[in-house]
N, C-alpha and C. Protein backbone atom coordinates (compact mmCIF):
# COMPACT_ATOMS: atom_id res chain seq x y z
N UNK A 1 27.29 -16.40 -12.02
CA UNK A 1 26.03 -16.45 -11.31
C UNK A 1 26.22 -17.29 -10.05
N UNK A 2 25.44 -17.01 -9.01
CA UNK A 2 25.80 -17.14 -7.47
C UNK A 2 24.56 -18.57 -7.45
N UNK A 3 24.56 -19.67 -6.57
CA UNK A 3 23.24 -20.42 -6.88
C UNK A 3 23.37 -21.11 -5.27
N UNK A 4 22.61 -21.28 -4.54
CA UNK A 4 22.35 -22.37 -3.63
C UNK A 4 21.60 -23.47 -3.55
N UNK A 5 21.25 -24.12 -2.55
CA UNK A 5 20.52 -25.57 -2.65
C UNK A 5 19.43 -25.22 -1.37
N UNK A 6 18.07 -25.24 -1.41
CA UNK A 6 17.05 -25.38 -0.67
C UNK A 6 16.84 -26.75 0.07
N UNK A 7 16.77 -26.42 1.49
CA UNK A 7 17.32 -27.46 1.93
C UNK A 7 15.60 -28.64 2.66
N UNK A 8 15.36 -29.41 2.99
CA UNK A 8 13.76 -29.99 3.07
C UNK A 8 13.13 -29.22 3.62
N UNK A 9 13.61 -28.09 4.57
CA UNK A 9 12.98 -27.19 5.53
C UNK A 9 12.53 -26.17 4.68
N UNK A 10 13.26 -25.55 3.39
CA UNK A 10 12.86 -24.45 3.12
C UNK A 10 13.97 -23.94 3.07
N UNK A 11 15.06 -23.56 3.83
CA UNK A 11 16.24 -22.97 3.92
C UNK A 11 17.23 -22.97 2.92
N UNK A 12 17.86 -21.51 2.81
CA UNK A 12 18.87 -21.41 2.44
C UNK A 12 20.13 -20.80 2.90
N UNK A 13 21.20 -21.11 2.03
CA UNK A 13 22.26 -20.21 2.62
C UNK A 13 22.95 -19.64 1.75
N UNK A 14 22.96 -18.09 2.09
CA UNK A 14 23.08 -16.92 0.72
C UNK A 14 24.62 -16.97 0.41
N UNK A 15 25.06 -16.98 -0.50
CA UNK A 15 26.70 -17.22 -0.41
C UNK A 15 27.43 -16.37 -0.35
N UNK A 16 28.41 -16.25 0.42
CA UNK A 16 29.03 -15.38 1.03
C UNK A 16 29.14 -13.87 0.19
N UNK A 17 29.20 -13.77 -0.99
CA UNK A 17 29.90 -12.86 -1.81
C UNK A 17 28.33 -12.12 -1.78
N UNK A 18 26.47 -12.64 -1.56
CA UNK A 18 25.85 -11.58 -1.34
C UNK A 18 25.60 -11.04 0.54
N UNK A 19 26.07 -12.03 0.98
CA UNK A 19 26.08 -11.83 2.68
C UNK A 19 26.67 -10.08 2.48
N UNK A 20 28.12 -10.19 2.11
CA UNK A 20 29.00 -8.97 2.36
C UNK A 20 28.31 -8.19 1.69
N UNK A 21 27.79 -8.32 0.53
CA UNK A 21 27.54 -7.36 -0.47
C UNK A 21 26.02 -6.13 -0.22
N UNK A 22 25.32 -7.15 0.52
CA UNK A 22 24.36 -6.74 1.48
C UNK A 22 24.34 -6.52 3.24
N UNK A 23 25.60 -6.70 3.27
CA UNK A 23 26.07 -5.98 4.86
C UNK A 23 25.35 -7.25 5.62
N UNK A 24 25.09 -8.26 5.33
CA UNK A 24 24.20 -9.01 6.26
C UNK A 24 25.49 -9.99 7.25
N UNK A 25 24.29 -10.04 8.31
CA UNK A 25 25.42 -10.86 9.01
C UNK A 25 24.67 -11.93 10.21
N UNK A 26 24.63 -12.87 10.84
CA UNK A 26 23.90 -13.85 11.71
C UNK A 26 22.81 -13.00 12.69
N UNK A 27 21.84 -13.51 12.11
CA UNK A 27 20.47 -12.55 12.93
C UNK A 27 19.91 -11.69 11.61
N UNK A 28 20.79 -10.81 11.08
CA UNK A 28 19.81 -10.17 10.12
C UNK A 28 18.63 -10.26 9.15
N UNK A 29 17.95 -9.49 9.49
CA UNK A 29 16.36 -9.66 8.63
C UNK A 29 16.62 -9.26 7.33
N UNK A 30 15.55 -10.11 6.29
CA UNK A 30 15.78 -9.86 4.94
C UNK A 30 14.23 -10.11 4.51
N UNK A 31 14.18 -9.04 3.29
CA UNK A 31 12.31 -9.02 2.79
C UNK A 31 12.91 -9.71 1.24
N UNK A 32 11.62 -10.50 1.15
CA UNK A 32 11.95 -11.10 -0.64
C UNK A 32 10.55 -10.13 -1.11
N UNK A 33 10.59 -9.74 -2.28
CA UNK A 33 9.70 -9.21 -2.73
C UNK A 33 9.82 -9.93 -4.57
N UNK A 34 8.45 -10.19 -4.81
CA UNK A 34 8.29 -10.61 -5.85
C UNK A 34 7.72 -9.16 -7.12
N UNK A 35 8.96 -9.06 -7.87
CA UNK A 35 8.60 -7.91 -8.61
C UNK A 35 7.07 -7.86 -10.23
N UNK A 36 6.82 -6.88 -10.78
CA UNK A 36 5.89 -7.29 -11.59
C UNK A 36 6.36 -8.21 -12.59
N UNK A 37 7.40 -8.27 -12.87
CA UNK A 37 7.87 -9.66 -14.11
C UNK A 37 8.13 -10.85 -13.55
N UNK A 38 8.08 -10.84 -11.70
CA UNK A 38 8.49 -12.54 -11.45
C UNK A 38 9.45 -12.82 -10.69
N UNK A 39 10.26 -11.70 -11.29
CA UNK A 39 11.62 -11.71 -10.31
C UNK A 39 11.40 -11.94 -9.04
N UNK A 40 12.91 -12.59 -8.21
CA UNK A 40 12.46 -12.16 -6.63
C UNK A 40 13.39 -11.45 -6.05
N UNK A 41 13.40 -10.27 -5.47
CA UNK A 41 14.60 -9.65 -4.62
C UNK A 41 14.52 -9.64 -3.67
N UNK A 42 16.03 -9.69 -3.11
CA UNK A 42 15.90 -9.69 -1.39
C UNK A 42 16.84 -8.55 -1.28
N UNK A 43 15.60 -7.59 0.04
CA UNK A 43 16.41 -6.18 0.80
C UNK A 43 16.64 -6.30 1.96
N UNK A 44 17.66 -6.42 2.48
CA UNK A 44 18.18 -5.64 3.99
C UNK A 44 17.40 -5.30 4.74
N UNK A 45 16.86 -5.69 5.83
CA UNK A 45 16.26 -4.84 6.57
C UNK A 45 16.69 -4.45 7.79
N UNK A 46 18.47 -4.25 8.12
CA UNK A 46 19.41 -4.21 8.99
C UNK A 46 20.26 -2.66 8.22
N UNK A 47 19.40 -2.00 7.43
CA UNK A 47 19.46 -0.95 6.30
C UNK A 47 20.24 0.45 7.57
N UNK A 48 21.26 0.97 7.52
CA UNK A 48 21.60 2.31 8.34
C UNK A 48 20.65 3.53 7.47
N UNK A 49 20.21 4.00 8.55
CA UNK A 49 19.27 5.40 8.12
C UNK A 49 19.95 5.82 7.36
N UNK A 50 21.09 6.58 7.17
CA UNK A 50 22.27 7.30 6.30
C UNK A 50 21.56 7.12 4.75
N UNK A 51 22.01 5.62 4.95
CA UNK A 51 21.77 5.26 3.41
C UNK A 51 20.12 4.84 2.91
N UNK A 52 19.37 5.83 3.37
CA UNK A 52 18.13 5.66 3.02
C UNK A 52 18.03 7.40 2.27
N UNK A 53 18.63 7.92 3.20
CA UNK A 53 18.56 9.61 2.66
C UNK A 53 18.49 9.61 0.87
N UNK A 54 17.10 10.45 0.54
CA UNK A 54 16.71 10.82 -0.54
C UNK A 54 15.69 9.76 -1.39
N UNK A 55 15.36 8.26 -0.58
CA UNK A 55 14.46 7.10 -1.32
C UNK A 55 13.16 8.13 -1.50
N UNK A 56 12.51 8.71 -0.97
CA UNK A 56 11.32 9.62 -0.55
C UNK A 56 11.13 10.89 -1.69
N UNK A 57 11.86 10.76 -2.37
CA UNK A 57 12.84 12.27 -3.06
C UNK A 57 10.97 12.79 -4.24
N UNK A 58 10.34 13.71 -3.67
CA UNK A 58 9.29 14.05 -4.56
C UNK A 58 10.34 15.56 -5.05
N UNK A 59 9.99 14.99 -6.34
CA UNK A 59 11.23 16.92 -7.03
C UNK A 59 10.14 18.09 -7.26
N UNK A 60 8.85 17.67 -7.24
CA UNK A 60 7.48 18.30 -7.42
C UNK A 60 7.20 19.29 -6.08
N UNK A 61 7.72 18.60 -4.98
CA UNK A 61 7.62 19.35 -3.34
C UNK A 61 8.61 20.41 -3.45
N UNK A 62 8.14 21.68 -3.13
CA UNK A 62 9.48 22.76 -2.36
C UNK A 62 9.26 22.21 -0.77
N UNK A 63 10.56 22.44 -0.80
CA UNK A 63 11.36 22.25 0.55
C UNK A 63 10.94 23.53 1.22
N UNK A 64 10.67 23.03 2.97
CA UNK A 64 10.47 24.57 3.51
C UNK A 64 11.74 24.87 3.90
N UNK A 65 11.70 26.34 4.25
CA UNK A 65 12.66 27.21 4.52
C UNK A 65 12.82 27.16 5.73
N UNK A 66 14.02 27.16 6.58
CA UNK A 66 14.34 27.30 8.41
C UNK A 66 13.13 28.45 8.78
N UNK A 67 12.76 29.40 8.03
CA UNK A 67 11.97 30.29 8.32
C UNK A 67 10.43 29.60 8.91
N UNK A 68 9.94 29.10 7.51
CA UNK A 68 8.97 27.81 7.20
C UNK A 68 9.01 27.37 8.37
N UNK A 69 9.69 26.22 8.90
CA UNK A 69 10.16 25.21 9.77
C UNK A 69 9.80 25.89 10.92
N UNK A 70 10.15 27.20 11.61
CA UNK A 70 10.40 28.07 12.93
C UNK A 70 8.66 28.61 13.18
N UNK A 71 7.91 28.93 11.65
CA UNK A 71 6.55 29.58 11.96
C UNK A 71 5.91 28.26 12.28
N UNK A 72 5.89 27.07 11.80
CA UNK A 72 4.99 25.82 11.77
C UNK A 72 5.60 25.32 13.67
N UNK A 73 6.40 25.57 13.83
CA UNK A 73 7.04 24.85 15.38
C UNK A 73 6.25 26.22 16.47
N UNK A 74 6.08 27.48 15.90
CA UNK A 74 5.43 28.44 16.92
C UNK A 74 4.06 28.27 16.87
N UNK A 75 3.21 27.28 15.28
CA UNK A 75 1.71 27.34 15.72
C UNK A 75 1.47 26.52 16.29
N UNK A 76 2.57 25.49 16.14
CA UNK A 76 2.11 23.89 17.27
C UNK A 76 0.56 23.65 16.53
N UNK A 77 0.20 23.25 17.27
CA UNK A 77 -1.18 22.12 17.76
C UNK A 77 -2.23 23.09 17.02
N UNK A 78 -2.34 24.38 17.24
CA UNK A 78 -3.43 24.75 16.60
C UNK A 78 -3.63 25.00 15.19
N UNK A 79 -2.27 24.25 14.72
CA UNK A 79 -2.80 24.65 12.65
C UNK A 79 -3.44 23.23 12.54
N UNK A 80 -3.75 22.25 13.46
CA UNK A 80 -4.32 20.71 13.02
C UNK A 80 -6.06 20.87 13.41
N UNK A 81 -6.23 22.26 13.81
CA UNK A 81 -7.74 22.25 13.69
C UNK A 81 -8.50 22.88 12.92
């Protein structure tokens, strides 16, 4: 287990082995989120798009078709009225 020391300010310093492990590096932003049991986690927010592909993932949605995609780009503006 990884542990640091809070320093009078508030501060800490994450130890090296989660710096790398979370890609973080001097400047990078980080969210703590307090989960429903208490926990606290901290995410990246220096995150590459890449590795976000599929968080969104509804398996309930069909996917449109290039077809889909080509009729919705020819009605433009007038299917929003």
């Amino acid at each position: 287990m990884l542990s640091t020391i809070v320093t009078d300010t508030g501060q800490i310093t994450l130890p090296e082995e989660i710096r790398q492990h979370l890609k973080l590096v001097s400047g990078s932003r980080v969210e703590f989120v307090i989960d429903e049991d208490g926990q606290v986690k901290i995410f990246p927010l220096n995150v590459a798009v890449e590795t976000l592909s599929g968080i969104l993932h509804l398996p309930d949605i069909q996917r449109a078709s290039l077809e889909d995609m080509e009729t919705a780009i020819v009605r433009g503006p007038n299917d929003w009225t």
